[in-house]
Protein backbone atom coordinates (compact mmCIF):
# COMPACT_ATOMS: atom_id res chain seq x y z
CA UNK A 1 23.55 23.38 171.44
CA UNK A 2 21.48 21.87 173.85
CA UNK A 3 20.23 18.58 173.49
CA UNK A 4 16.42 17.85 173.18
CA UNK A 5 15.61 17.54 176.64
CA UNK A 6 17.32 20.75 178.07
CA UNK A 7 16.32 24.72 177.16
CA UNK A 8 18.72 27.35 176.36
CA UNK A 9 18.13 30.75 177.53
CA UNK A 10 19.06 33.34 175.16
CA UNK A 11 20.12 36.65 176.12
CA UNK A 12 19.31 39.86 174.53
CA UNK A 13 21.97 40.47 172.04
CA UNK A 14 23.41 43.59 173.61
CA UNK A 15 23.66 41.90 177.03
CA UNK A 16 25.61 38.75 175.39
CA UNK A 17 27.75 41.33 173.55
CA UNK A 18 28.63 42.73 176.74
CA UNK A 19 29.09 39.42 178.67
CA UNK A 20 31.41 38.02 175.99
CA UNK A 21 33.68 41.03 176.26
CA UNK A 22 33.76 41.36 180.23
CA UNK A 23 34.57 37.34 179.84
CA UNK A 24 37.68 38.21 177.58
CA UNK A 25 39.30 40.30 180.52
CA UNK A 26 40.71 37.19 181.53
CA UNK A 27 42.84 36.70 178.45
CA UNK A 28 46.06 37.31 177.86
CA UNK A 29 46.30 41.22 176.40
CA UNK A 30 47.43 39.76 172.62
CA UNK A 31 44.47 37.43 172.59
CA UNK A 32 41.59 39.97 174.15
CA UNK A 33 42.44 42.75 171.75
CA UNK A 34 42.16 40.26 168.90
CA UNK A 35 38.86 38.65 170.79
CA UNK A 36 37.17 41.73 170.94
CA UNK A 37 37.94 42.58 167.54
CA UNK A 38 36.26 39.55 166.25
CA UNK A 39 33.34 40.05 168.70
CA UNK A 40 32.69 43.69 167.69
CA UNK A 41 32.79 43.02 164.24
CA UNK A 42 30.63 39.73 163.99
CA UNK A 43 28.19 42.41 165.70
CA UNK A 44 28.02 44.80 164.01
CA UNK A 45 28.01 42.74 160.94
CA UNK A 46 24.95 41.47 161.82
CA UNK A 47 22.82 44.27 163.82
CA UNK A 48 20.76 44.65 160.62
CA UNK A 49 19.42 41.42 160.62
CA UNK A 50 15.56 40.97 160.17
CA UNK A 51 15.03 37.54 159.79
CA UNK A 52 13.89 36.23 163.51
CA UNK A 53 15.28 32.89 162.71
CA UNK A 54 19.03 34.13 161.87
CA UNK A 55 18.56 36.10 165.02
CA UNK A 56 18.05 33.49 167.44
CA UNK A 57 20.54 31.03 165.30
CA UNK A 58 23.21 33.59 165.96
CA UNK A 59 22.35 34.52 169.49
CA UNK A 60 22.27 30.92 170.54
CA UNK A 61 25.71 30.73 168.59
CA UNK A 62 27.16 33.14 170.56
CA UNK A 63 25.52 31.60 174.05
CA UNK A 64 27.04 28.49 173.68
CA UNK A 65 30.55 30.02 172.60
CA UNK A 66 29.84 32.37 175.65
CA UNK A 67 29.23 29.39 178.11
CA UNK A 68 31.32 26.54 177.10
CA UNK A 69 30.14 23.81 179.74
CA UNK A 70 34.01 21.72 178.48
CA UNK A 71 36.15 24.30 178.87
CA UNK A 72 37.77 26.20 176.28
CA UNK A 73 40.16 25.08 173.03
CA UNK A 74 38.19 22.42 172.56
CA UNK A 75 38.09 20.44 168.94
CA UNK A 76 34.81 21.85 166.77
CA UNK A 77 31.53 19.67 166.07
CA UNK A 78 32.70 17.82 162.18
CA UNK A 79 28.94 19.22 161.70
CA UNK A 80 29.66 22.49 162.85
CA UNK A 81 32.14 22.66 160.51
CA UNK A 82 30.07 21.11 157.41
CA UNK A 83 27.66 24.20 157.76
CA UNK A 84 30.11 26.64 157.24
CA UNK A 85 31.07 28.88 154.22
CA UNK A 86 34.33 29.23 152.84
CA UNK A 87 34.51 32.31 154.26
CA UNK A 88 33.88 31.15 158.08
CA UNK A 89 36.32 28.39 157.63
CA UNK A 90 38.91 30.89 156.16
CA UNK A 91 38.01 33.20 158.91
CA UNK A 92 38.60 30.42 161.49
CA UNK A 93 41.64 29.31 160.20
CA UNK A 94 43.15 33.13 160.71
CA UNK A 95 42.05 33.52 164.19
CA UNK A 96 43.55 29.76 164.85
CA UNK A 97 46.89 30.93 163.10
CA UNK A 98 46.54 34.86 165.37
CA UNK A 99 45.82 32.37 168.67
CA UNK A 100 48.97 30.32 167.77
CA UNK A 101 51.22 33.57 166.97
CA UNK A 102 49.64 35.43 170.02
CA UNK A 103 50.59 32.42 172.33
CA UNK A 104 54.36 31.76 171.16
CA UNK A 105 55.45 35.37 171.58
């Protein structure tokens, strides 16, 4: 997120969609399959979405996951992770464990 003094530019979700993939042709083969899984079906999950305000809240999700100004595999926000659901944190913890499995083969 960007703090109060700076503007975030959101993208139109099928242009992000398509960024976030082309980015994941950098990854090792294991971890890009299992990227683009998630991708496409966090997507789809939510193309039927009316309600403007969970649109932009998971556009600008996917923005800043996009454009990580620190690099990547860094530690999550303790508030990030105090707004989730079970199910994100359990959904989390999977990809950590695929990312750790992926890596040591």
């Amino acid at each position: 997120m960007p703090s109060p003094g700076q503007t975030q530019v959101l993208l139109a979700p099928i242009k992000l969609y398509r960024e976030i993939l082309r980015a994941h042709r950098n990854m090792p083969a294991a971890m890009r399959a299992m990227g683009d899984d998630y991708v496409k079906s966090e997507f789809k999950r939510h193309k039927d979405i009316d309600n403007p305000a969970h649109i932009v809240g998971f556009v600008s999700q996917w923005t800043s996951f996009n454009m990580p100004k620190d690099g990547w595999g860094k530690k999550l926000d303790s508030q990030l992770l105090d707004k989730m659901s079970d199910e994100q944190l359990g959904q989390l913890f999977e990809l950590r464990e695929q990312v750790k499995k992926s890596l040591n083969e």
